[in-house]
C-alpha atoms as a PDB file:
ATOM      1  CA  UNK A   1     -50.442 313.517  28.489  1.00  0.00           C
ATOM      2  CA  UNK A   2     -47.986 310.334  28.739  1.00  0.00           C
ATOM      3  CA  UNK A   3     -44.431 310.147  29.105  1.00  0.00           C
ATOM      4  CA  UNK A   4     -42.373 309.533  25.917  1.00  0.00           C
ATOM      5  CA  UNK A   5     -40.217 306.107  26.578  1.00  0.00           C
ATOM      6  CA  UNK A   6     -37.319 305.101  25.097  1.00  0.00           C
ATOM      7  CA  UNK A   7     -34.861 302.384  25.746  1.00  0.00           C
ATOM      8  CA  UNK A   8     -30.649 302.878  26.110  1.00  0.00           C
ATOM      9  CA  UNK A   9     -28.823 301.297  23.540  1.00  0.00           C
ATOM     10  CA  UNK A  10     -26.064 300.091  25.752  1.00  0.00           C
ATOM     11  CA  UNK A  11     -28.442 298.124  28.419  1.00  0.00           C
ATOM     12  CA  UNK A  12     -31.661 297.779  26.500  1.00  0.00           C
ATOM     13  CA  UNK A  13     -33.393 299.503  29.701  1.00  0.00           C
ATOM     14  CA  UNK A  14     -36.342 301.928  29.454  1.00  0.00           C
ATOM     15  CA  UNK A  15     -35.759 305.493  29.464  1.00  0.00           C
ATOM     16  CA  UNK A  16     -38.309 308.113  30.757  1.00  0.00           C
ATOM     17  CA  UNK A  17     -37.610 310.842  28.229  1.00  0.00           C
ATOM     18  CA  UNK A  18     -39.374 313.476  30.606  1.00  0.00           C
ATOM     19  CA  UNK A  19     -41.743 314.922  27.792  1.00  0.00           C
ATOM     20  CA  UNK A  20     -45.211 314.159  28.278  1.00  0.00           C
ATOM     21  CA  UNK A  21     -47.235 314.339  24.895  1.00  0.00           C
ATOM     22  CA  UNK A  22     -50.614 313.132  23.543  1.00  0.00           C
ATOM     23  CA  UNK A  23     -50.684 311.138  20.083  1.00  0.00           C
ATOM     24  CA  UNK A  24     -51.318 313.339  18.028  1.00  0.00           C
ATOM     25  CA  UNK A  25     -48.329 316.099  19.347  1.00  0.00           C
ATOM     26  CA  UNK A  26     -46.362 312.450  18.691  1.00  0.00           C
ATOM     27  CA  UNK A  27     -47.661 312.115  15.033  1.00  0.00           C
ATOM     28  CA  UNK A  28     -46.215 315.746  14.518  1.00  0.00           C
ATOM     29  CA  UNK A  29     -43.076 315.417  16.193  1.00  0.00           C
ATOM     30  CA  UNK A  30     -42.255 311.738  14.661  1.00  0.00           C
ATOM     31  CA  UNK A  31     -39.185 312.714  13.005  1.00  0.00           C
ATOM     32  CA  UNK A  32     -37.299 315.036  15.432  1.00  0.00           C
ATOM     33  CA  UNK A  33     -34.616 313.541  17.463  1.00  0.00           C
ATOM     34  CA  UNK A  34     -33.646 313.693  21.261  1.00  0.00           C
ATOM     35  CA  UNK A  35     -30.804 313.835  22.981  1.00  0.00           C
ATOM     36  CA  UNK A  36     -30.875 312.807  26.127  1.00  0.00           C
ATOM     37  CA  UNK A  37     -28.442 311.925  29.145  1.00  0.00           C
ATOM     38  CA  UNK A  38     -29.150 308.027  29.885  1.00  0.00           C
ATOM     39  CA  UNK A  39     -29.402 307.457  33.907  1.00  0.00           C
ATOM     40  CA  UNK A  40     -28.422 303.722  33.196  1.00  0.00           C
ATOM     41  CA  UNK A  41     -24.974 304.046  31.541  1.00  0.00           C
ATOM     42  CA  UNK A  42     -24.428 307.315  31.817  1.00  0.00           C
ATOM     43  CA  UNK A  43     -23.742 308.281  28.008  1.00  0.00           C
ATOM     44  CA  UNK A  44     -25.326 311.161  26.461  1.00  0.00           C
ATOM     45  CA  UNK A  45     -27.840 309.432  23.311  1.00  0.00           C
ATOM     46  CA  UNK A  46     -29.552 310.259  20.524  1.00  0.00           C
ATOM     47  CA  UNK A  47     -32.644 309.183  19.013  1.00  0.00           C
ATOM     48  CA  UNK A  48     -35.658 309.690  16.504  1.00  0.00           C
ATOM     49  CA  UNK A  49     -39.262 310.219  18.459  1.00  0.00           C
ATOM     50  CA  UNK A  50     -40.015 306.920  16.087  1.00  0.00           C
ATOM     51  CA  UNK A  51     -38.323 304.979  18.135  1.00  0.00           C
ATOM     52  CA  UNK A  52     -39.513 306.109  21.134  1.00  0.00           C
ATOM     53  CA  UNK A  53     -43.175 305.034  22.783  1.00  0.00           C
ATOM     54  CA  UNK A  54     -45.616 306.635  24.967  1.00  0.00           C
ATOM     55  CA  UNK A  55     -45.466 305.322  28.608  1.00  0.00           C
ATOM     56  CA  UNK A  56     -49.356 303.224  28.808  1.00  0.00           C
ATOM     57  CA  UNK A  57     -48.547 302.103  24.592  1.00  0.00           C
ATOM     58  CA  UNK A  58     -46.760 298.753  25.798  1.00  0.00           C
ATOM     59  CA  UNK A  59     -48.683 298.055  28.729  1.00  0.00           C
ATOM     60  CA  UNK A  60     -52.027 297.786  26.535  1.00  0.00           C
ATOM     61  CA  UNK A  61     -50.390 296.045  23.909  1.00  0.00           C
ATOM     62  CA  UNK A  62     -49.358 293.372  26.655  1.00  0.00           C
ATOM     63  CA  UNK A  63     -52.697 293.362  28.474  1.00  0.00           C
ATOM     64  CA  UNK A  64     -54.746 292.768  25.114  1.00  0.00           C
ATOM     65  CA  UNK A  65     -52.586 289.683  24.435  1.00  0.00           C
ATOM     66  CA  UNK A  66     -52.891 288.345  27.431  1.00  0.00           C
ATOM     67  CA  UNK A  67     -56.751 288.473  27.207  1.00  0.00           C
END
């Protein structure tokens, strides 16, 4: 299980979500939405699981470019 990520729209900053999920709960959940209480400006958000990532997803993506 990895933590979904998203980012604050005020700051741009990643946001741990505090769901843990696997790819395939994510492929079912894709369109829900979260609400969620952002720790860097303080404003409560919204957003759609879409937009969101799962914790290791950008880290690979940065690693296999590097390579």
């Amino acid at each position: 299980m990895r933590k979904l990520i998203c980012r604050c729209p005020e700051t741009q900053q990643p946001v741990d979500l505090k769901l843990y999920t696997d790819y395939a709960t994510l492929a079912r959940i894709w369109s829900n939405s979260v609400r969620f209480q952002c720790p860097h400006c303080g404003a409560e958000h919204v957003t759609n699981v879409e937009a969101a990532w799962l914790e290791d997803t950008l880290e690979v993506i940065s690693t296999a470019r590097v390579s």
